[in-house]
C-alpha atoms as a PDB file:
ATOM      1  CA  UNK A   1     -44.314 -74.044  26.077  1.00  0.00           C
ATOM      2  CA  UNK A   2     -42.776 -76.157  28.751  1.00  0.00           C
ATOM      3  CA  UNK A   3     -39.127 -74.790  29.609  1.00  0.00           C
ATOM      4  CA  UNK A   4     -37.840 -76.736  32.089  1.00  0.00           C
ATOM      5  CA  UNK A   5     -35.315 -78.767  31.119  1.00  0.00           C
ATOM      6  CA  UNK A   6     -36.888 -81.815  31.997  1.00  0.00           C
ATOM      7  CA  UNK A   7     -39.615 -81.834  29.894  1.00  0.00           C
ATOM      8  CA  UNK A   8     -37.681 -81.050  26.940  1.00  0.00           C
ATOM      9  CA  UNK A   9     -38.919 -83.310  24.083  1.00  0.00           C
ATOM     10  CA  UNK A  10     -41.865 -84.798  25.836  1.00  0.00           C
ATOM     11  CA  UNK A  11     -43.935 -85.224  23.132  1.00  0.00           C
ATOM     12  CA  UNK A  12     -41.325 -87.645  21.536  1.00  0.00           C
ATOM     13  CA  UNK A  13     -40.665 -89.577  25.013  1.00  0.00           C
ATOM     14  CA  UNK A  14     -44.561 -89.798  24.824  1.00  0.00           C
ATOM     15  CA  UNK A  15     -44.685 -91.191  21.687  1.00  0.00           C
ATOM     16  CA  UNK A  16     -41.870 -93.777  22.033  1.00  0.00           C
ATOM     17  CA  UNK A  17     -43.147 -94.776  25.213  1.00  0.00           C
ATOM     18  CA  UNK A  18     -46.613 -95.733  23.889  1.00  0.00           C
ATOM     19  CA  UNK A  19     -44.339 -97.809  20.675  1.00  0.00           C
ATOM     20  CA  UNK A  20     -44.768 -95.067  17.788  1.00  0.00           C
ATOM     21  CA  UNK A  21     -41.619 -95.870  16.401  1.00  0.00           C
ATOM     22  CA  UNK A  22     -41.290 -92.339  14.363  1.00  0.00           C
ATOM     23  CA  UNK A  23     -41.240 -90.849  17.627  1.00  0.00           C
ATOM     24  CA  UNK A  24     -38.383 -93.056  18.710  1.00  0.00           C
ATOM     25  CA  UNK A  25     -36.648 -92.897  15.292  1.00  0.00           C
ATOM     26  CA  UNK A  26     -36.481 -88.974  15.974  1.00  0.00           C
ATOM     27  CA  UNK A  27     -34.980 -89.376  19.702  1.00  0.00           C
ATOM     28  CA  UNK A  28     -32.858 -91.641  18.555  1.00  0.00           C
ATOM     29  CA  UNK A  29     -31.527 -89.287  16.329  1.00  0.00           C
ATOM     30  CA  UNK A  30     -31.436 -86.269  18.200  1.00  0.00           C
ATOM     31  CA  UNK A  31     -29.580 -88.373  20.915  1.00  0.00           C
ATOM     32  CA  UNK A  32     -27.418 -90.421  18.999  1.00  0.00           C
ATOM     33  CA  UNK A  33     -24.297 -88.299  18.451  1.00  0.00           C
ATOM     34  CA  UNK A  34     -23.925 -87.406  21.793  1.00  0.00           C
ATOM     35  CA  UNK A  35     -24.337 -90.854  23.428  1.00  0.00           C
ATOM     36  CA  UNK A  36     -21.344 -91.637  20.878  1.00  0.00           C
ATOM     37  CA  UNK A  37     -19.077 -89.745  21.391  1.00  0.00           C
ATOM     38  CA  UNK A  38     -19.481 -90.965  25.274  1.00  0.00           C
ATOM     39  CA  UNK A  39     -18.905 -94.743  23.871  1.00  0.00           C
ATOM     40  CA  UNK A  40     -15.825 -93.224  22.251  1.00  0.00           C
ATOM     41  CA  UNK A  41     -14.532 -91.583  25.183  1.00  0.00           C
ATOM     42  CA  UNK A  42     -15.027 -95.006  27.462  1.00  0.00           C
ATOM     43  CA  UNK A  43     -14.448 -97.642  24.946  1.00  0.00           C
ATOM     44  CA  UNK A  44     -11.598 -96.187  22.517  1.00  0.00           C
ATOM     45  CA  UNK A  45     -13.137 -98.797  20.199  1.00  0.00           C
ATOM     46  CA  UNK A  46     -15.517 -97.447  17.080  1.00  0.00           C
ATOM     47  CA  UNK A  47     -17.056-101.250  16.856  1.00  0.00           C
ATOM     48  CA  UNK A  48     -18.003-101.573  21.158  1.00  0.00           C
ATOM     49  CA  UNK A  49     -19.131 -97.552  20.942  1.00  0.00           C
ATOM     50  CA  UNK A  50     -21.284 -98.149  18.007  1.00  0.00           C
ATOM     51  CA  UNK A  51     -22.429-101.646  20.159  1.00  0.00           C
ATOM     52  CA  UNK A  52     -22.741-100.337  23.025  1.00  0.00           C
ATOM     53  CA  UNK A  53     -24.973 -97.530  21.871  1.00  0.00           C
ATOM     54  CA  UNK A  54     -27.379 -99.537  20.108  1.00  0.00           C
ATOM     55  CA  UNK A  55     -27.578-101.766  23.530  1.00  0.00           C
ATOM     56  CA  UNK A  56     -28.221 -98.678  25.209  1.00  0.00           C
ATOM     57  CA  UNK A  57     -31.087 -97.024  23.208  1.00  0.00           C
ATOM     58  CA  UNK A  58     -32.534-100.888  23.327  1.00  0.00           C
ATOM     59  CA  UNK A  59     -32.692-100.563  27.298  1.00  0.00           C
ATOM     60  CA  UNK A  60     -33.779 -97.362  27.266  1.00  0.00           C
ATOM     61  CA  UNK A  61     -36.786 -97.824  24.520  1.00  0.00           C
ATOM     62  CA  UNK A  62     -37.511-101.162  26.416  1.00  0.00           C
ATOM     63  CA  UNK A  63     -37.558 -99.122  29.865  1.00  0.00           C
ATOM     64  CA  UNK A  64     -38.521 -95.785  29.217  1.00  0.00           C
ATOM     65  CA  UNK A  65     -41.743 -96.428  31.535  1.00  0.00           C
ATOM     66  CA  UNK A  66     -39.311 -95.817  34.420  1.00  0.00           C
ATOM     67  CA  UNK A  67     -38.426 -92.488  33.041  1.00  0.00           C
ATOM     68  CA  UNK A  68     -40.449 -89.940  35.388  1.00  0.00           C
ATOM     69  CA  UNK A  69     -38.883 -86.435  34.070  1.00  0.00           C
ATOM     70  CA  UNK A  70     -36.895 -86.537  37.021  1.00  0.00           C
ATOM     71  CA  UNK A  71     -33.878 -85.666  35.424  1.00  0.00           C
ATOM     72  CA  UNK A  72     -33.698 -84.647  31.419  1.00  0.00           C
ATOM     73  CA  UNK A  73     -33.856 -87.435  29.041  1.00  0.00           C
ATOM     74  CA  UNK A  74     -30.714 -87.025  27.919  1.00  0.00           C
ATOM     75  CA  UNK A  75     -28.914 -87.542  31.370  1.00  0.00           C
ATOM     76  CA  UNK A  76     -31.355 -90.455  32.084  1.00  0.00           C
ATOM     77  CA  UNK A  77     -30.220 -92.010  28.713  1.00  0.00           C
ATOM     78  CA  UNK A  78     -26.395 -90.679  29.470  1.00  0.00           C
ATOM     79  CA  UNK A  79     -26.165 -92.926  32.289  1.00  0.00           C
ATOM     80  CA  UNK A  80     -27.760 -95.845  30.874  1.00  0.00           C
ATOM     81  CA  UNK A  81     -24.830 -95.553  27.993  1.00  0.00           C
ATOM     82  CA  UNK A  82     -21.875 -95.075  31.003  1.00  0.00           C
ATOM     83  CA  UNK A  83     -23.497 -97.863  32.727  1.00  0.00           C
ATOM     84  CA  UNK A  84     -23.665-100.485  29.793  1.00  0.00           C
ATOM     85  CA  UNK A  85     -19.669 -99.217  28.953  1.00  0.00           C
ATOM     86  CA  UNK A  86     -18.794-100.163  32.520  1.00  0.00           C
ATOM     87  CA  UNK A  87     -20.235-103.195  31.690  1.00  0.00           C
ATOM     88  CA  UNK A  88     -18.274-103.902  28.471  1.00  0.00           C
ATOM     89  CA  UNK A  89     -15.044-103.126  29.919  1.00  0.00           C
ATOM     90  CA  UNK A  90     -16.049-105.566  33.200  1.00  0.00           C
ATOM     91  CA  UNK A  91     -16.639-108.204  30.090  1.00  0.00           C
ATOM     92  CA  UNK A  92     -13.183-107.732  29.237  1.00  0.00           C
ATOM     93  CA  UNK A  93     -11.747-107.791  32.855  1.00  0.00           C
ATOM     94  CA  UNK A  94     -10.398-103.918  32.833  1.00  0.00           C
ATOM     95  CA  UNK A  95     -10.572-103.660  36.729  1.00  0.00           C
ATOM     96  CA  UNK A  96      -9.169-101.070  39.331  1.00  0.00           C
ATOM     97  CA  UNK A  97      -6.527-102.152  41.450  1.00  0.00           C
ATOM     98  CA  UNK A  98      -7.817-101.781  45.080  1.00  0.00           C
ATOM     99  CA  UNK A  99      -6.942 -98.286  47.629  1.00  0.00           C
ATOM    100  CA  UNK A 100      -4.960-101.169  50.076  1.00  0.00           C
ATOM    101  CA  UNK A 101      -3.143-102.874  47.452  1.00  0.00           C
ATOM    102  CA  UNK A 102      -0.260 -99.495  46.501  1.00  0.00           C
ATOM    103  CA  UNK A 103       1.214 -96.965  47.793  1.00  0.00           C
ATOM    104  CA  UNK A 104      -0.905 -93.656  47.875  1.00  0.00           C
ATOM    105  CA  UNK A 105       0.164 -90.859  46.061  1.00  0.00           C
ATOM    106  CA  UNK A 106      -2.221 -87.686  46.459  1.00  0.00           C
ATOM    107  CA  UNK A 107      -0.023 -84.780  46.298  1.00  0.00           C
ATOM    108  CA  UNK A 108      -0.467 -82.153  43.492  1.00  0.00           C
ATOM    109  CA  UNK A 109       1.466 -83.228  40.496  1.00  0.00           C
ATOM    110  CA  UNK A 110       3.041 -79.562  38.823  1.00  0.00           C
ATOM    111  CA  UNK A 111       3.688 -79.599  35.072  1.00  0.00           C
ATOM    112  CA  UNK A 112       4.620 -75.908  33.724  1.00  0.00           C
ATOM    113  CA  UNK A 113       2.773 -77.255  30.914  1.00  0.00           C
ATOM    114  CA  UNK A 114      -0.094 -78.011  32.371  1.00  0.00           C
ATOM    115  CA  UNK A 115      -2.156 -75.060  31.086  1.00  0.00           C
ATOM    116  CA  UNK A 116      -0.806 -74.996  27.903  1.00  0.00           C
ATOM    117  CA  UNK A 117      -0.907 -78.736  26.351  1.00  0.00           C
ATOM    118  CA  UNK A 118      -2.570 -79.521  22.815  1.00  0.00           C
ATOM    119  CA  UNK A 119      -5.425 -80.986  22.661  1.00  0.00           C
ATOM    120  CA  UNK A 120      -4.349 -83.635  20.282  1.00  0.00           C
ATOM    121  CA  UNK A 121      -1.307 -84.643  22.604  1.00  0.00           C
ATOM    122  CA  UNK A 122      -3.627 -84.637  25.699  1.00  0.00           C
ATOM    123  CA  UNK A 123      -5.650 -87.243  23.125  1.00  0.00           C
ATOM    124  CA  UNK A 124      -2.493 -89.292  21.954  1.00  0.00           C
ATOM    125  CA  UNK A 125      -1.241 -89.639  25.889  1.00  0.00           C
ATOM    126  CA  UNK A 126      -5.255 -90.460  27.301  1.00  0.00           C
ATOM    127  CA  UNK A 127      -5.361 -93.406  24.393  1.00  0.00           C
ATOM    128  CA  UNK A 128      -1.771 -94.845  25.600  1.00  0.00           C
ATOM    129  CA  UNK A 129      -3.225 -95.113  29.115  1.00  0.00           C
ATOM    130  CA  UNK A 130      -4.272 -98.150  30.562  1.00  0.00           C
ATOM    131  CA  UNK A 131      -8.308 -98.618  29.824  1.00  0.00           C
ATOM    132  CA  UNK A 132      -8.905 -98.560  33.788  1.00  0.00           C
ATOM    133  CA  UNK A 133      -6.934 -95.109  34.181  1.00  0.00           C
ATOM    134  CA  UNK A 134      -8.673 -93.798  31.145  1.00  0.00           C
ATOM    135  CA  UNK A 135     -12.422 -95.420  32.332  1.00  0.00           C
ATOM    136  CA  UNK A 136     -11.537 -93.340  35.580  1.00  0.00           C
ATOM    137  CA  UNK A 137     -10.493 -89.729  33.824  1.00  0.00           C
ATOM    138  CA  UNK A 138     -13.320 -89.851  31.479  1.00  0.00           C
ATOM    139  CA  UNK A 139     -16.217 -90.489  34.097  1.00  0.00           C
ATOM    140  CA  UNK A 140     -14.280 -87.988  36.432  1.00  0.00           C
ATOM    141  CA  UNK A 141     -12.447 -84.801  34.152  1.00  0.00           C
ATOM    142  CA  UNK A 142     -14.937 -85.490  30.986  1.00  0.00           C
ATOM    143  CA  UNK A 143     -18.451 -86.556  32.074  1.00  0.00           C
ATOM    144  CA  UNK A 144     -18.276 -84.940  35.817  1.00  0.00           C
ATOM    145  CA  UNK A 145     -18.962 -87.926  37.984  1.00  0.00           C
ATOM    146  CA  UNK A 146     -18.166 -87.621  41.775  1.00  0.00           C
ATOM    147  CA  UNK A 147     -15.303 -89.835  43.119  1.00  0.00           C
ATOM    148  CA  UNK A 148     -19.106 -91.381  45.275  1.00  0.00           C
ATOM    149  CA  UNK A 149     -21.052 -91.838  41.863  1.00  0.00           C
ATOM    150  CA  UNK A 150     -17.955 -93.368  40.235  1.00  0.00           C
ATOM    151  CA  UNK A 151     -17.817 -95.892  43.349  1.00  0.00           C
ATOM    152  CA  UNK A 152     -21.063 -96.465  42.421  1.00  0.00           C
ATOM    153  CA  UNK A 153     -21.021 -97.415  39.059  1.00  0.00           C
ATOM    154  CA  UNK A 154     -17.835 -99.641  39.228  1.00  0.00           C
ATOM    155  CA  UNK A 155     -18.294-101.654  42.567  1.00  0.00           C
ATOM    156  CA  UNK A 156     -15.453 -99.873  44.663  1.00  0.00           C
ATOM    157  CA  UNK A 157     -14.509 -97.668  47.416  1.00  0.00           C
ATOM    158  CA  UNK A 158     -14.782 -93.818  46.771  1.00  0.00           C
ATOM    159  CA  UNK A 159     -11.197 -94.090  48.240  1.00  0.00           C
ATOM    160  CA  UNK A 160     -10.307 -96.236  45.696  1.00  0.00           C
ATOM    161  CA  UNK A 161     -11.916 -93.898  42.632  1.00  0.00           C
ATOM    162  CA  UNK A 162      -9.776 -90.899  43.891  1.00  0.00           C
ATOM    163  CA  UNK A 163      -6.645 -93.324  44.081  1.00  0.00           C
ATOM    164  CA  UNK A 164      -7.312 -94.264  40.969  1.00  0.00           C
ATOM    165  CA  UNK A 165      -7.716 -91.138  39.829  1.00  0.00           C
ATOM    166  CA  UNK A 166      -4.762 -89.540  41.030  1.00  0.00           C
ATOM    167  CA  UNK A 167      -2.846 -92.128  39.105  1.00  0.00           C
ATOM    168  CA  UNK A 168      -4.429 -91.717  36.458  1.00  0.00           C
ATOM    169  CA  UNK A 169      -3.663 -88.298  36.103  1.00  0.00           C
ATOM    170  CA  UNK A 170       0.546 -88.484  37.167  1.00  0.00           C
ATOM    171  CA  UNK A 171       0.648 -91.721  34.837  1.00  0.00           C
ATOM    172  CA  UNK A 172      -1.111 -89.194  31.861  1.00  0.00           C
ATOM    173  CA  UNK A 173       1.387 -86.279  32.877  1.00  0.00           C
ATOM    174  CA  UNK A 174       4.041 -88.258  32.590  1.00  0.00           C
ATOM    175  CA  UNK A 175       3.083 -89.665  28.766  1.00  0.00           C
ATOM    176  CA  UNK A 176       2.429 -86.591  27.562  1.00  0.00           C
ATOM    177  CA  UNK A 177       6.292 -85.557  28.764  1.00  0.00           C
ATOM    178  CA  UNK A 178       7.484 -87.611  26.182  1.00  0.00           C
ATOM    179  CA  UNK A 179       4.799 -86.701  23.511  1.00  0.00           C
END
């Protein structure tokens, strides 16, 4: 038995790759969930997560000949579903606003509630955020993207992924003052 990570489920990437669609019908649902949830933290929208899913297991069914177990299925299919949710929100024009264009602000914010906040108010102040400041905090805080990989993915400057970042995070502190 194969433990490596990797090769987890390798019959079933096997199968789907050679079209036995009971094979993909089982990734697909041992997947699912997960890939959701990711849609829900990106999109804030049931209807585009659910959409945006379904695109993604598309692409990855349609290219899963370029899946070489270099990485686990799961994290190859993870960032085909962050990848297709960049692309909704670029359909909608949710863009960053550029390093050069504002005033920097990097130092630490403190809030003496930092440590301590509720879940469900850190929830409540991340959906009042602007979809760019929350695109940012979930692919950096949630799904553990480098400020470099996030450049990547949305077309910009790692300078401008930590700027954005940063805030991100003093525009979220400052909601979740008033929650």
């Amino acid at each position: 038995m194969e433990t490596n990570i990797r090769f987890k489920h390798r019959e079933l990437i096997e199968g789907s790759k050679s079209g036995n669609r009971e094979a993909q019908y089982k990734l697909y649902h041992l997947y699912v969930g997960a890939m959701f949830n990711i849609g829900m933290r990106m999109l804030y929208s049931r209807e585009d997560a659910e959409d945006v899913v379904q695109e993604s297991f598309v692409d990855a069914f349609g290219n899963l000949g370029k899946f070489k177990y270099d990485s686990s299925f799961g994290y190859w299919l993870k960032r085909i579903v962050i990848h297709n949710c960049i692309n909704h929100l670029k359909k909608q024009k949710v863009e960053t606003t550029p390093f050069e264009n504002h005033e920097l602000h990097l130092h630490k914010v403190e809030d003496p509630q930092e440590g301590t906040m509720d879940i469900q108010k850190i929830k409540k102040g991340m959906e009042m955020l602007p979809k760019g400041y929350k695109q940012i905090i979930v692919l950096y805080l949630i799904e553990g993207y480098t400020h470099d990989e996030i450049a990547g993915f949305l077309s910009i400057s790692p300078s401008t992924s930590k700027s954005q970042y940063h805030r991100a995070k003093k525009k979220l502190l400052d909601l979740l003052k008033d929650l």
